[in-house]
PDB file of N, CA and C in Angstrom:
ATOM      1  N   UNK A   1      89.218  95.889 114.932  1.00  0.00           N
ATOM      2  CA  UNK A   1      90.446  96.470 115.449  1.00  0.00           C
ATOM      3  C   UNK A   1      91.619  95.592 115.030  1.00  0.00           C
ATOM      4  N   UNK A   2      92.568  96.403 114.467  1.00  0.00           N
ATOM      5  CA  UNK A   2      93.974  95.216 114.289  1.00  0.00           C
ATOM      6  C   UNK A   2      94.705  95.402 115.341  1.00  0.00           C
ATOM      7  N   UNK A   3      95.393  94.217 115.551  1.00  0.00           N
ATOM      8  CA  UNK A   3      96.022  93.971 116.662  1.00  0.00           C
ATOM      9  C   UNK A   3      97.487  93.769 115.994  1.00  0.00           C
ATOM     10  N   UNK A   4      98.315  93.731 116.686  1.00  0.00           N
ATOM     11  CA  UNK A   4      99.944  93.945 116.729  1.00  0.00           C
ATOM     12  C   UNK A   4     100.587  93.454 117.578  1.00  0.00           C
ATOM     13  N   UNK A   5     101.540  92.512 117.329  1.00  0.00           N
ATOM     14  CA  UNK A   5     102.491  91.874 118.268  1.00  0.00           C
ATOM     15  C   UNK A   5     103.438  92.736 118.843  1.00  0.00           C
ATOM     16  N   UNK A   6     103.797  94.020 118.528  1.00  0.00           N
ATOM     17  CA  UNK A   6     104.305  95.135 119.468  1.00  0.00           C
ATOM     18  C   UNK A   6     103.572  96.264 119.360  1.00  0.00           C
ATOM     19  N   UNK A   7     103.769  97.060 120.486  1.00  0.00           N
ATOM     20  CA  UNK A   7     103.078  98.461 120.981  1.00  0.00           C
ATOM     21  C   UNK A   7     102.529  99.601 119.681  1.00  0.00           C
ATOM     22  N   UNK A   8     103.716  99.155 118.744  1.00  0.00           N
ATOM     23  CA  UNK A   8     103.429 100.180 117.948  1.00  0.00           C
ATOM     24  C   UNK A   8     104.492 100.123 117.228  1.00  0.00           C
ATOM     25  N   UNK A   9     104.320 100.536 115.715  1.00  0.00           N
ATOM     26  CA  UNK A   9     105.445 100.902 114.737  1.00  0.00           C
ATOM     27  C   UNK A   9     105.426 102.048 114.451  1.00  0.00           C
ATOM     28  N   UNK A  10     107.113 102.261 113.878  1.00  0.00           N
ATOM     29  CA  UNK A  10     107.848 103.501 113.520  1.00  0.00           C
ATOM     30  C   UNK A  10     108.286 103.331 111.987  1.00  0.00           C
ATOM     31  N   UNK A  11     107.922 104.208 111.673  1.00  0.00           N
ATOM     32  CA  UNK A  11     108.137 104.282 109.964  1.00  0.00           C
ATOM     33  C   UNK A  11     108.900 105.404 109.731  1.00  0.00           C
ATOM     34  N   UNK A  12     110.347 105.427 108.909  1.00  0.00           N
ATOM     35  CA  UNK A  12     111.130 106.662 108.515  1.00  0.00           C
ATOM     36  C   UNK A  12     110.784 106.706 106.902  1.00  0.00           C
ATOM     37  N   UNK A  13     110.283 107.992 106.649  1.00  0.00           N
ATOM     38  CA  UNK A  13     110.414 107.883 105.008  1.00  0.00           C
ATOM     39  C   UNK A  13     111.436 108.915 104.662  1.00  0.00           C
ATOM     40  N   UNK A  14     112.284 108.678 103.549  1.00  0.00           N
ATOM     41  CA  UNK A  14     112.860 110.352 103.094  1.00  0.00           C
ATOM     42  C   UNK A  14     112.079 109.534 101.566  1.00  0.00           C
ATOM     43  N   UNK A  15     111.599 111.195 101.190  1.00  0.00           N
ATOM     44  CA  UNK A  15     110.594 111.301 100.242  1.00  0.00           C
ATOM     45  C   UNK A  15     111.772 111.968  99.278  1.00  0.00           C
ATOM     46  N   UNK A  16     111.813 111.621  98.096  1.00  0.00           N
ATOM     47  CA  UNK A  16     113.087 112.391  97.349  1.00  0.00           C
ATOM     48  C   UNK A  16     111.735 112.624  95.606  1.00  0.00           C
ATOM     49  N   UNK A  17     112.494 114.011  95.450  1.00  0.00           N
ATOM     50  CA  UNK A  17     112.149 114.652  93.745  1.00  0.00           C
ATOM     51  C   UNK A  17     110.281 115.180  94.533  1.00  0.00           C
ATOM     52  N   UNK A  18     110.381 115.867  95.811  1.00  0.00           N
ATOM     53  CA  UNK A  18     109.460 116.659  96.011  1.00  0.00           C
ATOM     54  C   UNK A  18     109.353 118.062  95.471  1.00  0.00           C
ATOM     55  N   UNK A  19     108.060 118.370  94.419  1.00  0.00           N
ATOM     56  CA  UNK A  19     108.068 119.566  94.225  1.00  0.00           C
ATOM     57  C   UNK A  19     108.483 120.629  95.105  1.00  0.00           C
ATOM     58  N   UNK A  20     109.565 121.716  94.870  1.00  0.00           N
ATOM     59  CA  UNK A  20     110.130 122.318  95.869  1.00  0.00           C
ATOM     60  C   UNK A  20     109.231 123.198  96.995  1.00  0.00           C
ATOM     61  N   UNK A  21     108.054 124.008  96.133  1.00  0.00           N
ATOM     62  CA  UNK A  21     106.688 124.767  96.605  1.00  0.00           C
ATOM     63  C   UNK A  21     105.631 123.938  97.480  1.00  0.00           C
ATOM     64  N   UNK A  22     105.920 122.339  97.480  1.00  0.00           N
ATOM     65  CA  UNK A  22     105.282 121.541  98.173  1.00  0.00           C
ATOM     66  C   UNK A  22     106.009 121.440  99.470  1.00  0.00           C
ATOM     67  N   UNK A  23     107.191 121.593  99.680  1.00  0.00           N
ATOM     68  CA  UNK A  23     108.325 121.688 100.823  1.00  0.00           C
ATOM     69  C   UNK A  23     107.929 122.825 101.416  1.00  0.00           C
ATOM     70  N   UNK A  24     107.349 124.341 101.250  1.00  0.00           N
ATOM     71  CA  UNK A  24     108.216 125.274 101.327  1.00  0.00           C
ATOM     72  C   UNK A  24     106.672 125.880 102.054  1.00  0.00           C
ATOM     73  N   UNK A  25     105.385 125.336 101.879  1.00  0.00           N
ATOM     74  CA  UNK A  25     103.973 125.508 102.112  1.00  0.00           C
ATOM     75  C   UNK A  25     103.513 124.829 103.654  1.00  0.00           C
ATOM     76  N   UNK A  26     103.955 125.648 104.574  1.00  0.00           N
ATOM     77  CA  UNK A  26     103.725 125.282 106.077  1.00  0.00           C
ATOM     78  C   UNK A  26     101.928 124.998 106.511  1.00  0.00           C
ATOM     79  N   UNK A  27     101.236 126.300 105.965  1.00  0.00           N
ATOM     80  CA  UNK A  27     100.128 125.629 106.403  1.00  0.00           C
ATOM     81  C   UNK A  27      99.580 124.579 105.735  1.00  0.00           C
ATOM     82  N   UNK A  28      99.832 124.232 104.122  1.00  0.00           N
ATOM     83  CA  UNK A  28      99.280 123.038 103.455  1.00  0.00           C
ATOM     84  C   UNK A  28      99.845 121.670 104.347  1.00  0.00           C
ATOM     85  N   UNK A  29     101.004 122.001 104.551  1.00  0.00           N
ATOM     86  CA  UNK A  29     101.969 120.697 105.559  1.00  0.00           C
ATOM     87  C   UNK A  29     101.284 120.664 106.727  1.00  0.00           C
ATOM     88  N   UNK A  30     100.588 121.111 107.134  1.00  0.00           N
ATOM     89  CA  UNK A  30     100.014 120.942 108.823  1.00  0.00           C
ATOM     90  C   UNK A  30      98.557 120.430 108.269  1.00  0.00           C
ATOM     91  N   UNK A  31      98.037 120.797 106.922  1.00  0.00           N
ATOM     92  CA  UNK A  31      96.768 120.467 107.124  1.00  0.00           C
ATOM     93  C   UNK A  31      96.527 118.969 106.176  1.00  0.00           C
ATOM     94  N   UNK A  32      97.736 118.507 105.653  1.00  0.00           N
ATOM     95  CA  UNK A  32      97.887 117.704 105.212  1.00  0.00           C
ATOM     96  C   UNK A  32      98.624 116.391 106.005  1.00  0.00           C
ATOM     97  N   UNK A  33      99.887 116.665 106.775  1.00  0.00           N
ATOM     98  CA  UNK A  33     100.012 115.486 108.031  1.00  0.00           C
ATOM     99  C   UNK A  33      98.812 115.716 108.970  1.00  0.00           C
ATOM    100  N   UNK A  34      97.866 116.549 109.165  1.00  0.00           N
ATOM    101  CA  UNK A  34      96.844 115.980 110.342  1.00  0.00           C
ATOM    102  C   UNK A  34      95.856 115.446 109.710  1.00  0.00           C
ATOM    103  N   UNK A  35      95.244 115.370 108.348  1.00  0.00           N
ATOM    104  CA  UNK A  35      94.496 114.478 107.674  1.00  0.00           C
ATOM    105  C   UNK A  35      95.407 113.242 107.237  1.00  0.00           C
ATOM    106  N   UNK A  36      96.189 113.017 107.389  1.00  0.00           N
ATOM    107  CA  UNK A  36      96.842 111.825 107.503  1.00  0.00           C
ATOM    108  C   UNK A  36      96.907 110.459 108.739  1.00  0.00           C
ATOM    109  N   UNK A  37      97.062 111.266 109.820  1.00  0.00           N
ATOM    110  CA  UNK A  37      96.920 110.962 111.500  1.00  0.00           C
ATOM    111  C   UNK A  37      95.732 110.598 110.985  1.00  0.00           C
ATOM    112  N   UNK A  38      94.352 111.202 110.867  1.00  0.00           N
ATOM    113  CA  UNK A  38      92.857 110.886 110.936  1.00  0.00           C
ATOM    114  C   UNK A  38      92.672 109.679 110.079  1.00  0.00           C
ATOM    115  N   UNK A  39      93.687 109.388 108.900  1.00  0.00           N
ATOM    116  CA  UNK A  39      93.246 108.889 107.735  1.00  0.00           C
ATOM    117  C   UNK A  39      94.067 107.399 108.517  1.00  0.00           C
ATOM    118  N   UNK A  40      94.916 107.667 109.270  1.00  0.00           N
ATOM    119  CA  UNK A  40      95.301 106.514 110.110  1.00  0.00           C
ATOM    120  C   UNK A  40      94.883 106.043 111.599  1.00  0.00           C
ATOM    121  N   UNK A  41      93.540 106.436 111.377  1.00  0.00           N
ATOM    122  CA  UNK A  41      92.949 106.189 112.563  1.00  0.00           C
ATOM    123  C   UNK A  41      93.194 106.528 113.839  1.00  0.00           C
ATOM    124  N   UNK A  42      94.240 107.582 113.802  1.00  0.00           N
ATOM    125  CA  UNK A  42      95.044 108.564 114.953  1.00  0.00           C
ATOM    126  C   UNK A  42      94.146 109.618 115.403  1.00  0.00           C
ATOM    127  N   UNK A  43      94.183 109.617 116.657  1.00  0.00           N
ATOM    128  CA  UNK A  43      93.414 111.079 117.719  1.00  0.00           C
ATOM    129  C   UNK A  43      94.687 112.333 117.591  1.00  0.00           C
ATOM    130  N   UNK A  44      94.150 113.464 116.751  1.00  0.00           N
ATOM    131  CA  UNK A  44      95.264 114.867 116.668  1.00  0.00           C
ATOM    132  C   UNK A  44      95.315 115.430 118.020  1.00  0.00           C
ATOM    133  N   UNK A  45      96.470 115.844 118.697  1.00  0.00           N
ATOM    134  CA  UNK A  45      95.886 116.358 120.192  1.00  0.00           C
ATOM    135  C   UNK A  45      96.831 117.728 119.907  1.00  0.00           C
ATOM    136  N   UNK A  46      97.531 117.965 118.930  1.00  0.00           N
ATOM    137  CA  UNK A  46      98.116 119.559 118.835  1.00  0.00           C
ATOM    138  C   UNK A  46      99.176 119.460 118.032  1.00  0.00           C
ATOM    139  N   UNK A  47      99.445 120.492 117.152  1.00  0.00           N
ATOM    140  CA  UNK A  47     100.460 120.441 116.177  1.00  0.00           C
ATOM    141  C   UNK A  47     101.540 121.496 116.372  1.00  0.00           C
ATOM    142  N   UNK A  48     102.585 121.581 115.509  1.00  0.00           N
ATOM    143  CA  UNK A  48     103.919 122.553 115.866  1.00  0.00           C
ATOM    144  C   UNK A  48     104.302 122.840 114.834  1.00  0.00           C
ATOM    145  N   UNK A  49     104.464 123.795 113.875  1.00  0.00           N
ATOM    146  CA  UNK A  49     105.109 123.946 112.506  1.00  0.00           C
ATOM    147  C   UNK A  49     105.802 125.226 112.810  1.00  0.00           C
ATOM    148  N   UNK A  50     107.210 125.045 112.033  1.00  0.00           N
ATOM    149  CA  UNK A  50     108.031 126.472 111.828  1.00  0.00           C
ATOM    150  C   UNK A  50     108.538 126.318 110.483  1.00  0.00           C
ATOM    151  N   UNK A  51     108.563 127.717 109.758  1.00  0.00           N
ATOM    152  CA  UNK A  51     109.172 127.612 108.761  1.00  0.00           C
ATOM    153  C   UNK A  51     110.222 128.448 108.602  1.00  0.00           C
ATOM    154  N   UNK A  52     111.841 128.262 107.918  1.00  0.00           N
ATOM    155  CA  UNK A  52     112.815 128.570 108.315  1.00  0.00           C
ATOM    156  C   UNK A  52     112.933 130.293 107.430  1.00  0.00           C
ATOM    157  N   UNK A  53     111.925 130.621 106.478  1.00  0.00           N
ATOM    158  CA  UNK A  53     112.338 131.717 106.459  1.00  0.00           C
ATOM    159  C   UNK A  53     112.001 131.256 104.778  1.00  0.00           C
ATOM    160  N   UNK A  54     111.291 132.777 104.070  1.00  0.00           N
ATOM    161  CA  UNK A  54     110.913 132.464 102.513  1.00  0.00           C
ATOM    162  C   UNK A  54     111.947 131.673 101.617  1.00  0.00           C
ATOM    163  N   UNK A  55     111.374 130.897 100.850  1.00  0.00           N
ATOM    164  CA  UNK A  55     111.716 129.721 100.423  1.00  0.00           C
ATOM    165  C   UNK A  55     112.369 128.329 100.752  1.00  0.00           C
ATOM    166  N   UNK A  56     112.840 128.894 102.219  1.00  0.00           N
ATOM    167  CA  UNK A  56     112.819 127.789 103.576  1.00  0.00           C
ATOM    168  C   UNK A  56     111.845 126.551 103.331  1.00  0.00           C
ATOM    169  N   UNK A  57     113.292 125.496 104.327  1.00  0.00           N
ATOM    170  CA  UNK A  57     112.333 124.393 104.436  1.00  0.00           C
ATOM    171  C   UNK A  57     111.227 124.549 105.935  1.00  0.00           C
ATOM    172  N   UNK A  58     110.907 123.567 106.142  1.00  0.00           N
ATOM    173  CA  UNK A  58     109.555 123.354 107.394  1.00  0.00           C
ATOM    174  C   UNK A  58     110.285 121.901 108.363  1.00  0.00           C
ATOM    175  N   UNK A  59     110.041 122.386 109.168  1.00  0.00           N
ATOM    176  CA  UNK A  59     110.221 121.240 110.459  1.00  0.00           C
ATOM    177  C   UNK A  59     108.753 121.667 111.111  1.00  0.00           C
ATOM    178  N   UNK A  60     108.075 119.962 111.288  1.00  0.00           N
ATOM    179  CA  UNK A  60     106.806 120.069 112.179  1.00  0.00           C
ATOM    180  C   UNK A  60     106.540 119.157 112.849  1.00  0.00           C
ATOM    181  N   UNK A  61     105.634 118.925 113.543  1.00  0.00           N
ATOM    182  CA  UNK A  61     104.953 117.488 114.420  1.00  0.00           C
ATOM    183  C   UNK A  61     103.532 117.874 114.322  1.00  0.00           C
ATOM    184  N   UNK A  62     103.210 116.702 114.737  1.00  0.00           N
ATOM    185  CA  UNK A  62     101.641 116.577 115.268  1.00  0.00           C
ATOM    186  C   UNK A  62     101.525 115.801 116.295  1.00  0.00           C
ATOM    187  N   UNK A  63     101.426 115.796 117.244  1.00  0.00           N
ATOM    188  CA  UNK A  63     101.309 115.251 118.556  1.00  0.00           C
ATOM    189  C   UNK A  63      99.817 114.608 118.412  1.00  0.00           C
ATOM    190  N   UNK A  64     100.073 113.116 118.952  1.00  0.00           N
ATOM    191  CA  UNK A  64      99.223 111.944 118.653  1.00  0.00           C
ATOM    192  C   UNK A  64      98.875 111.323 119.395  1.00  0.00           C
ATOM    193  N   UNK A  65      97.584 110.844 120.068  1.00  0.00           N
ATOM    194  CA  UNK A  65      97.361 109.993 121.560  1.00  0.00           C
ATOM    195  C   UNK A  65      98.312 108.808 121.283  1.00  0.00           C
ATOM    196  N   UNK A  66      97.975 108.461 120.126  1.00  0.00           N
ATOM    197  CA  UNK A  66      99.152 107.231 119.789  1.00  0.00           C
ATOM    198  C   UNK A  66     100.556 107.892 119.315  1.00  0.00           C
ATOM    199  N   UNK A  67     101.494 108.657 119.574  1.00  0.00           N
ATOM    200  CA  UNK A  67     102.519 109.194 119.429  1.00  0.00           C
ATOM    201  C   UNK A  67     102.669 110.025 118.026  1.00  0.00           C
ATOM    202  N   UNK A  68     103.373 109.911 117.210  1.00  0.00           N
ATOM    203  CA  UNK A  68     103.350 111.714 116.441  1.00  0.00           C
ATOM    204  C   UNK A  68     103.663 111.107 115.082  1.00  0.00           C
ATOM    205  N   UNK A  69     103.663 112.491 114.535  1.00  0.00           N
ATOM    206  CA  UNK A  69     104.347 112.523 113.027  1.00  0.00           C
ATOM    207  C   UNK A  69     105.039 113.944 112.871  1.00  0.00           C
ATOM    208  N   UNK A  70     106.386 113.331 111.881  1.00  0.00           N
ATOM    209  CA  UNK A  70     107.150 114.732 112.117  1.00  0.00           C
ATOM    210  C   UNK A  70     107.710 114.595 110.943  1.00  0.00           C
ATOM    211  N   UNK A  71     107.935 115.983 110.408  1.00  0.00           N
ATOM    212  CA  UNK A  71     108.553 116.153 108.646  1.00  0.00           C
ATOM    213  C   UNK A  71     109.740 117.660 108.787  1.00  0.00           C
ATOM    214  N   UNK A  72     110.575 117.068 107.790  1.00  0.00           N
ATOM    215  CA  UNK A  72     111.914 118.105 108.252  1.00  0.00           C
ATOM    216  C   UNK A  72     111.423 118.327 106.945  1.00  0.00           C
ATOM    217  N   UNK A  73     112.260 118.998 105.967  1.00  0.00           N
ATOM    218  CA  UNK A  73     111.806 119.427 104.368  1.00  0.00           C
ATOM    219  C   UNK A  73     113.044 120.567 104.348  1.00  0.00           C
ATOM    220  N   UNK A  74     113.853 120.152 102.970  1.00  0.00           N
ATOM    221  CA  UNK A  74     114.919 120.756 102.286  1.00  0.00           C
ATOM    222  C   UNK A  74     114.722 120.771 101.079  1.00  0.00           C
ATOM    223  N   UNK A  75     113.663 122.077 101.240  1.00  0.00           N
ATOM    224  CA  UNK A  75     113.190 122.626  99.230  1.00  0.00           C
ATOM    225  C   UNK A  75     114.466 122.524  97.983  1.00  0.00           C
ATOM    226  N   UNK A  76     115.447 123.090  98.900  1.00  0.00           N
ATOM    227  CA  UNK A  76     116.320 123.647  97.993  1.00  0.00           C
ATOM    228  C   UNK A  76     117.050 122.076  97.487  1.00  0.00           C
ATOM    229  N   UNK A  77     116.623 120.751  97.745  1.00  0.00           N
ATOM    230  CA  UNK A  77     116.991 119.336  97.714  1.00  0.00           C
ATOM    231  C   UNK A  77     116.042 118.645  97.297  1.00  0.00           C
ATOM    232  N   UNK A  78     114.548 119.025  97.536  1.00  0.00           N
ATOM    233  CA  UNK A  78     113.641 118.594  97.129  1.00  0.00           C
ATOM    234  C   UNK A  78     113.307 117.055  97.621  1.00  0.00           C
ATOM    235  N   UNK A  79     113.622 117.089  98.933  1.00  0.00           N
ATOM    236  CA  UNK A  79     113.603 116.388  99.592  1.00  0.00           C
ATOM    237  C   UNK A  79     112.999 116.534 101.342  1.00  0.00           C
ATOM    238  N   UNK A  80     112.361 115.517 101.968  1.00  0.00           N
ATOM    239  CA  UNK A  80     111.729 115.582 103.547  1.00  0.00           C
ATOM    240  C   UNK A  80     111.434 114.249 103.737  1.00  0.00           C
ATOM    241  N   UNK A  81     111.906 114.393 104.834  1.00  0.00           N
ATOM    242  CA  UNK A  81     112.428 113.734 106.053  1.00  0.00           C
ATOM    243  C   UNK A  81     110.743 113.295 107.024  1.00  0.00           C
ATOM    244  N   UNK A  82     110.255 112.246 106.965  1.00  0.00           N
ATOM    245  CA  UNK A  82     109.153 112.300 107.919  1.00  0.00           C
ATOM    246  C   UNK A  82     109.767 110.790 108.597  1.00  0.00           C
ATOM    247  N   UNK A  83     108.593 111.431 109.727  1.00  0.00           N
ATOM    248  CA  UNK A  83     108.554 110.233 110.924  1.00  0.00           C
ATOM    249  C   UNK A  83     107.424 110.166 111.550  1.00  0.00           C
ATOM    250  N   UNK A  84     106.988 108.644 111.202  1.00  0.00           N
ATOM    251  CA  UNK A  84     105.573 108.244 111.425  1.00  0.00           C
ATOM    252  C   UNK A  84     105.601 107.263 112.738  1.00  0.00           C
ATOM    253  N   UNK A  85     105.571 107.830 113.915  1.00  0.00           N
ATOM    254  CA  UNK A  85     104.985 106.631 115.112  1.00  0.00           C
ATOM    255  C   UNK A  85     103.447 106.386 115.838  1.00  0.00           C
ATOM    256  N   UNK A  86     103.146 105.551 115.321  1.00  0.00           N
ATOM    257  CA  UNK A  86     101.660 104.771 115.835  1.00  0.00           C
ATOM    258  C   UNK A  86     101.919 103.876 116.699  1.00  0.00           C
ATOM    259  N   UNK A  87     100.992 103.721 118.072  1.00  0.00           N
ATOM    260  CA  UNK A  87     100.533 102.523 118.725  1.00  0.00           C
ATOM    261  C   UNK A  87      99.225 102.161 118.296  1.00  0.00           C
ATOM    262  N   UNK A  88      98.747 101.163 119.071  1.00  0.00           N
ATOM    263  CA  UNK A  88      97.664 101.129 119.296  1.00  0.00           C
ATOM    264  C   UNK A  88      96.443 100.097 117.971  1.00  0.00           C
ATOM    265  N   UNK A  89      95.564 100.536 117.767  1.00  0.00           N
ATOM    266  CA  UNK A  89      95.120 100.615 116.596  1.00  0.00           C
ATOM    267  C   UNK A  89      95.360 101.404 115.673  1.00  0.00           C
ATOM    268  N   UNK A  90      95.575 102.421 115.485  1.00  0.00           N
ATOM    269  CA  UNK A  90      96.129 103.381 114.467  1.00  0.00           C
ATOM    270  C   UNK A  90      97.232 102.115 113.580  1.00  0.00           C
ATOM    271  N   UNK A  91      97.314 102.832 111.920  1.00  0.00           N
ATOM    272  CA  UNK A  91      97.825 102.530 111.061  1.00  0.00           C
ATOM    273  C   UNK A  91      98.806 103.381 110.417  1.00  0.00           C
ATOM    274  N   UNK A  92      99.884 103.461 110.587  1.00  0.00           N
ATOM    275  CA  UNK A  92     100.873 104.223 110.029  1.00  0.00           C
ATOM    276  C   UNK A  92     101.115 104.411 108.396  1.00  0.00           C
ATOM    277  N   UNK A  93     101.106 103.144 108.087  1.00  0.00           N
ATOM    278  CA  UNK A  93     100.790 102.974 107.021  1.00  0.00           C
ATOM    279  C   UNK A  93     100.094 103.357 105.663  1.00  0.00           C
ATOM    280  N   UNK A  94      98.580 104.406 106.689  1.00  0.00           N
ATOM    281  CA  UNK A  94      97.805 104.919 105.958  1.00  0.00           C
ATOM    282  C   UNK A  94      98.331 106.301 106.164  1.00  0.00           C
ATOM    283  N   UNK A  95      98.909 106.692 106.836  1.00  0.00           N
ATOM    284  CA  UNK A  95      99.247 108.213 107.289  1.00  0.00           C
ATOM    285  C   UNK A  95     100.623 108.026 105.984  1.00  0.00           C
ATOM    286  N   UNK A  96     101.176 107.208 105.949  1.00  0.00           N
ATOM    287  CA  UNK A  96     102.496 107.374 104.480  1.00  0.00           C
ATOM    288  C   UNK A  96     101.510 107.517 103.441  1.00  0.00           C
ATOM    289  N   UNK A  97     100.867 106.882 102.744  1.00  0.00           N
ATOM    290  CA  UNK A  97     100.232 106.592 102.002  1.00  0.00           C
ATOM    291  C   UNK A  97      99.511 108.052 101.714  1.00  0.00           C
ATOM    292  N   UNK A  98      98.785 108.354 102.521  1.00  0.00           N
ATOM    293  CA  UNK A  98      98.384 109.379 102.467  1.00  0.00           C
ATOM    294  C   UNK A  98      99.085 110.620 101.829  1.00  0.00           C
ATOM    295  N   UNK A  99     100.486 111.209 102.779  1.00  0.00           N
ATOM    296  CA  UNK A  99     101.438 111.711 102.672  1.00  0.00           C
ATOM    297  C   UNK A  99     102.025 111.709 101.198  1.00  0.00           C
ATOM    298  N   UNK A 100     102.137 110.374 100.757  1.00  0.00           N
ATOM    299  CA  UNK A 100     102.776 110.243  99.361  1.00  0.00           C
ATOM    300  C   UNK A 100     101.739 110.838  98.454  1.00  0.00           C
ATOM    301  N   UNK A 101     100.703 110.117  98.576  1.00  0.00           N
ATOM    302  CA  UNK A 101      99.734 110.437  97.672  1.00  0.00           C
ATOM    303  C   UNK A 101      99.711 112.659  97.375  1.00  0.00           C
ATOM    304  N   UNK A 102      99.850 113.006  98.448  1.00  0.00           N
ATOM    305  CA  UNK A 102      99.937 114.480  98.482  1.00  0.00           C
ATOM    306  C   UNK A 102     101.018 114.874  98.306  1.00  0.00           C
ATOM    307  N   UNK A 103     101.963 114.496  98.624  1.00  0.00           N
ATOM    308  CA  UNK A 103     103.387 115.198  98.432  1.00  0.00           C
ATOM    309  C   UNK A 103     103.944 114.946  97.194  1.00  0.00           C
ATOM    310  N   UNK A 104     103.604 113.646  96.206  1.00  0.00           N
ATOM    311  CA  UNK A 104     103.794 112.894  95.187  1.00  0.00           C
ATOM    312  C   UNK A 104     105.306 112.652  94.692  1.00  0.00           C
ATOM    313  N   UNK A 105     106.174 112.432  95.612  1.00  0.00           N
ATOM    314  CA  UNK A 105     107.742 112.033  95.244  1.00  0.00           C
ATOM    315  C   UNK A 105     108.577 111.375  94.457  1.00  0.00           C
ATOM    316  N   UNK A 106     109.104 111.433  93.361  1.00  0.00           N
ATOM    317  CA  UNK A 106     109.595 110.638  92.568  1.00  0.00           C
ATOM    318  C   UNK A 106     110.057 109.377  93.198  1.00  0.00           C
ATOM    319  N   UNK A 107     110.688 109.195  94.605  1.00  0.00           N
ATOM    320  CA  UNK A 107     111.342 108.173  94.893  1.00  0.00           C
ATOM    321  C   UNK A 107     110.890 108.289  96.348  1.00  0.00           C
ATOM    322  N   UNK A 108     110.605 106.784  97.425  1.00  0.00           N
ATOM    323  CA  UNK A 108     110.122 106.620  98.736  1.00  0.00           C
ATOM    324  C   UNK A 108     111.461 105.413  99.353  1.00  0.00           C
ATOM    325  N   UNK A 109     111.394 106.082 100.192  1.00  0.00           N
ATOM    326  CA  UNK A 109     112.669 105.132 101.457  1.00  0.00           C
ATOM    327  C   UNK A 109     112.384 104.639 102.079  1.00  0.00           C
ATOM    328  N   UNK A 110     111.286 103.671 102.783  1.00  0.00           N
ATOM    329  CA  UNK A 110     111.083 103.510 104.273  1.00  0.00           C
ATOM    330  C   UNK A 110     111.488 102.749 105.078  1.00  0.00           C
ATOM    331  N   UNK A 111     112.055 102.838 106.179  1.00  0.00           N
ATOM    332  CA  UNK A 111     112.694 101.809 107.307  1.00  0.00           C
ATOM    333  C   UNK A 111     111.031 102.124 107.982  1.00  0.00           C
ATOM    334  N   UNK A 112     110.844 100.449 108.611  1.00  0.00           N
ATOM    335  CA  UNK A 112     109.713 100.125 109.499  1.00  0.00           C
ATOM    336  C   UNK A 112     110.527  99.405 110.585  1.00  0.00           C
ATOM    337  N   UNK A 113     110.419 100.401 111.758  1.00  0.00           N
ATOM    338  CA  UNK A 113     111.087  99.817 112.799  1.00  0.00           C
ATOM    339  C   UNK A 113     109.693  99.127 114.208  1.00  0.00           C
ATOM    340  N   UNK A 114     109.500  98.104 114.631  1.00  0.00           N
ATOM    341  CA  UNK A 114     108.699  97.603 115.241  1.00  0.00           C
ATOM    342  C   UNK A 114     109.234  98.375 116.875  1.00  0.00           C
ATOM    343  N   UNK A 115     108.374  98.773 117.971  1.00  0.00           N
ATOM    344  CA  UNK A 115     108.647  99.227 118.805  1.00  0.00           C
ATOM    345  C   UNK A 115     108.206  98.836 119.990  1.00  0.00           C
ATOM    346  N   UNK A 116     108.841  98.162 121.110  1.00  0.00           N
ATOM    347  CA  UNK A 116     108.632  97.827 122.526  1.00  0.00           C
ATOM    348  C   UNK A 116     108.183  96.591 122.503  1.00  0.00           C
TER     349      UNK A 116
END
């Protein structure tokens, strides 16, 4: 088990030069941030996806015993917005990683904010 000098970290990525059809694919996005959670050692306890309308972006979560992950997505920018919070043992880290690896973005942002 890794241990952590605070409760849990928060990771912001904006993912930039995302294929636009990769933005715009709600159920691939739900089934791809909840194999992410798993791939970060996160318990899935229920997810939320809407998509704003054909060729629309996606706003979603996944609700996490250790707190969530959430992705905004602006096809028409080719760009999304996620937010990765883990406590616990869980690894956030692997849930980006993951994420990148699938979403495959020309360019990654991340602020790691330490929490509580």
């Amino acid at each position: 088990m890794t241990v952590h000098a605070t409760p849990g970290r928060h990771l912001l990525a904006d993912f930039r030069g995302v294929a636009a059809d990769l933005l715009t694919d709600v159920q691939a996005l739900e089934e791809q941030m909840t194999a992410a959670a798993r791939a970060a050692g996160a318990r899935v306890l229920s997810a939320h996806f809407h998509r704003f309308g054909e060729g629309a972006g996606v706003t979603g979560v996944i609700m996490l015993s250790e707190s969530h992950i959430s992705i905004h997505s602006w096809p028409e920018h080719r760009f999304a917005a996620l937010d990765i919070f883990m406590c616990g043992a869980a690894q956030p880290e692997l849930a980006l990683d993951f994420l990148q690896s699938a979403l495959a973005p020309e360019s990654v942002h991340v602020t790691t904010v330490a929490r509580g």
